[in-house]
Protein backbone atom coordinates (compact mmCIF):
# COMPACT_ATOMS: atom_id res chain seq x y z
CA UNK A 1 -17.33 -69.77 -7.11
CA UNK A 2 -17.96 -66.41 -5.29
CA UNK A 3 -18.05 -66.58 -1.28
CA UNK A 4 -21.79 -65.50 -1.48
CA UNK A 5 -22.44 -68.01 -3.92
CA UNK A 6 -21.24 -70.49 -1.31
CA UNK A 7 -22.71 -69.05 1.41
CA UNK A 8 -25.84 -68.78 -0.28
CA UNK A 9 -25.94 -72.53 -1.36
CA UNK A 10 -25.48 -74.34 1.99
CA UNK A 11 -28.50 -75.57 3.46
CA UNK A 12 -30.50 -73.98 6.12
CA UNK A 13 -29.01 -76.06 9.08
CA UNK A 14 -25.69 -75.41 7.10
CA UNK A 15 -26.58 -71.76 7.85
CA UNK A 16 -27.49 -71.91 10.88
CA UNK A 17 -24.29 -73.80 12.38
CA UNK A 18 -22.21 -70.89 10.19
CA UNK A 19 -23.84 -68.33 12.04
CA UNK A 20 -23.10 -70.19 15.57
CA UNK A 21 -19.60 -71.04 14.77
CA UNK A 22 -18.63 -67.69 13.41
CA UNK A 23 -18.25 -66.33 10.09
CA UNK A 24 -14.51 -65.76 9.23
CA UNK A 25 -12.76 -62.33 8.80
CA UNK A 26 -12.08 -63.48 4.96
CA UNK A 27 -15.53 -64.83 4.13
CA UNK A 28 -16.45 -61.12 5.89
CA UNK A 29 -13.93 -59.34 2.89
CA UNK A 30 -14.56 -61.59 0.10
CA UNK A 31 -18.93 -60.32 0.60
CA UNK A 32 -17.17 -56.82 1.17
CA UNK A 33 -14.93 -56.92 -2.32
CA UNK A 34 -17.81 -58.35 -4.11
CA UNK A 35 -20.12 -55.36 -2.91
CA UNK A 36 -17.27 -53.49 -4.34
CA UNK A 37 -17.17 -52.16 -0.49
CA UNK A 38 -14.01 -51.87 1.33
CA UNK A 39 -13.57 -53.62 4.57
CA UNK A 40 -14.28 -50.19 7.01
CA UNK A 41 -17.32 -49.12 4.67
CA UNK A 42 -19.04 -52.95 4.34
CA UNK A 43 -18.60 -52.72 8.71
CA UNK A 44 -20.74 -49.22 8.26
CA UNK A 45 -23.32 -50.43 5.96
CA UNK A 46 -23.63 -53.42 8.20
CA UNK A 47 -23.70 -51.45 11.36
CA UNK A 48 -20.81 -53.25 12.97
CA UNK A 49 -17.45 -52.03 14.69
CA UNK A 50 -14.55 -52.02 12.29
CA UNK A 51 -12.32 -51.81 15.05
CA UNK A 52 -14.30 -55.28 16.54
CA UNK A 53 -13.65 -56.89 13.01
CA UNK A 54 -10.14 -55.66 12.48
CA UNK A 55 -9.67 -57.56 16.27
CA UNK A 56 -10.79 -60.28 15.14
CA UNK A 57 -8.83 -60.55 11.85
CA UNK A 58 -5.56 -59.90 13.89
CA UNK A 59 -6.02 -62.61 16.48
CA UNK A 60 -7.55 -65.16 13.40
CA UNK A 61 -10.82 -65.22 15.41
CA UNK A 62 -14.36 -65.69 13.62
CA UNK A 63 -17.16 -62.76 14.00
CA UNK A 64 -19.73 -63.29 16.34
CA UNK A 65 -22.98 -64.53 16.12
CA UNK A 66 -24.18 -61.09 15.38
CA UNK A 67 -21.80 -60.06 12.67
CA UNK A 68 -22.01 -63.62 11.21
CA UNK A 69 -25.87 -63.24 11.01
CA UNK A 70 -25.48 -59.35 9.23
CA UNK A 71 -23.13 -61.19 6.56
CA UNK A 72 -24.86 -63.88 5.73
CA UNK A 73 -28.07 -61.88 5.41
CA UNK A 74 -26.36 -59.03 3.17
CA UNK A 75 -24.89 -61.95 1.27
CA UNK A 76 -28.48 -63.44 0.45
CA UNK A 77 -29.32 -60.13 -0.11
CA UNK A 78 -26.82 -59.33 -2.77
CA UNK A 79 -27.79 -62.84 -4.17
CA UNK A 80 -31.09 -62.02 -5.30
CA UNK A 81 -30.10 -58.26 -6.21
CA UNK A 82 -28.21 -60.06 -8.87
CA UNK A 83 -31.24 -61.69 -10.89
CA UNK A 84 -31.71 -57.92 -11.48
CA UNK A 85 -28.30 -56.71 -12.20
CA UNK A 86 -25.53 -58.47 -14.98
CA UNK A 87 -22.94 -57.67 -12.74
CA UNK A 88 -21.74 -58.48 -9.18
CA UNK A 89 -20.32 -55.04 -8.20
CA UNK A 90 -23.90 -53.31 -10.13
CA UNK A 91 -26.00 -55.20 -7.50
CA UNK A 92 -23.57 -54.36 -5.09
CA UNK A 93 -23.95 -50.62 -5.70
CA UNK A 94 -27.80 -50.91 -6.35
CA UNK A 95 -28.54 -52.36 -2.47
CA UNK A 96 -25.31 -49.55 -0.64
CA UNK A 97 -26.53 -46.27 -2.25
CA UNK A 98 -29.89 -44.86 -1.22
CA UNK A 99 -33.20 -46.05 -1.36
CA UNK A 100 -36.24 -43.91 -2.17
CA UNK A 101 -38.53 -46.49 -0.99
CA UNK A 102 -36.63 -46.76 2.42
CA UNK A 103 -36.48 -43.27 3.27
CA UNK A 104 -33.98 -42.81 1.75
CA UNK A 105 -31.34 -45.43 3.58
CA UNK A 106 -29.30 -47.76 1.56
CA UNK A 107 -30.74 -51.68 1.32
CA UNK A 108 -27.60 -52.80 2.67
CA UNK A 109 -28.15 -50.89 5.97
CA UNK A 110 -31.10 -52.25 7.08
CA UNK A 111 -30.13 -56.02 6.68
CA UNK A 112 -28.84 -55.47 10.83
CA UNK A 113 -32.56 -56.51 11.38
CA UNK A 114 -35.19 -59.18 10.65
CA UNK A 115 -37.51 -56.78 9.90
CA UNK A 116 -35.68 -54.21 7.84
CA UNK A 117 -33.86 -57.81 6.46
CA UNK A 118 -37.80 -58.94 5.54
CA UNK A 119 -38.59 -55.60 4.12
CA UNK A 120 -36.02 -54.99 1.09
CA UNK A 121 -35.48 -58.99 0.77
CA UNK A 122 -40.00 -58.22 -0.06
CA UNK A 123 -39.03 -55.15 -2.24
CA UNK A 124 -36.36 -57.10 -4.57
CA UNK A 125 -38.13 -60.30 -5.02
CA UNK A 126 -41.00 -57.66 -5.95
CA UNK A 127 -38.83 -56.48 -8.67
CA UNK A 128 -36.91 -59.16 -9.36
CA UNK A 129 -40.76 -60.70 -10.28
CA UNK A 130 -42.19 -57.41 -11.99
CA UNK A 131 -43.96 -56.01 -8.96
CA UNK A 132 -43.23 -52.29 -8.97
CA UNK A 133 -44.13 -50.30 -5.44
């Protein structure tokens, strides 16, 4: 089973106690490789310091509550991408390369919100249900 699968399956209090305690550095890679991102460019996409989650993975410390929250969300993210795409690493590349409908910004980059979160997660499940904007 797939880290986002995992993540994606626990309930919402589940979630929610994830997000408090901290996210590890390898859940953080494992969403990364299965973007097909590497560490420095899922950080970018995400809008976090690399140099904050390197830190942490030296000292064996969990992400914050921020960075937890960001990789849980692209994780749901990439979960639904994937009723539209056959293959982890094509959903992956679908929601990190730009995005007419978002100006031109890649999907992935503007799950460091609720509201940009609430916007593509709108979009795919639009597609993923035969709306097209």
């Amino acid at each position: 089973m797939s880290a986002i699968q995992e993540l994606v399956e626990l309930s919402p209090k589940e979630q929610i106690n994830l997000i408090r305690a901290g996210i590890s550095t390898a859940v953080f890679d494992a969403v990364a490789e299965t973007y097909g991102l590497s560490r420095e460019a899922f950080a970018d996409k995400l809008g976090l310091s690399i140099r904050t989650v390197n830190r942490k993975k030296k000292d064996g410390a969990h992400l914050g509550h921020v960075e937890s929250e960001r990789v849980l969300r692209a994780a749901r993210l990439h979960h639904l991408a994937r009723i539209l795409y056959a293959t982890d690493e094509a959903a992956g590349a679908w929601l990190s390369e730009p995005t007419p409908a978002f100006g031109g910004a890649a999907m992935l980059e503007l799950v460091d919100t609720d509201i940009g979160y609430d916007q593509v997660h709108g979009y795919v499940l639009g597609l993923a249900h035969g709306v097209f904007q």
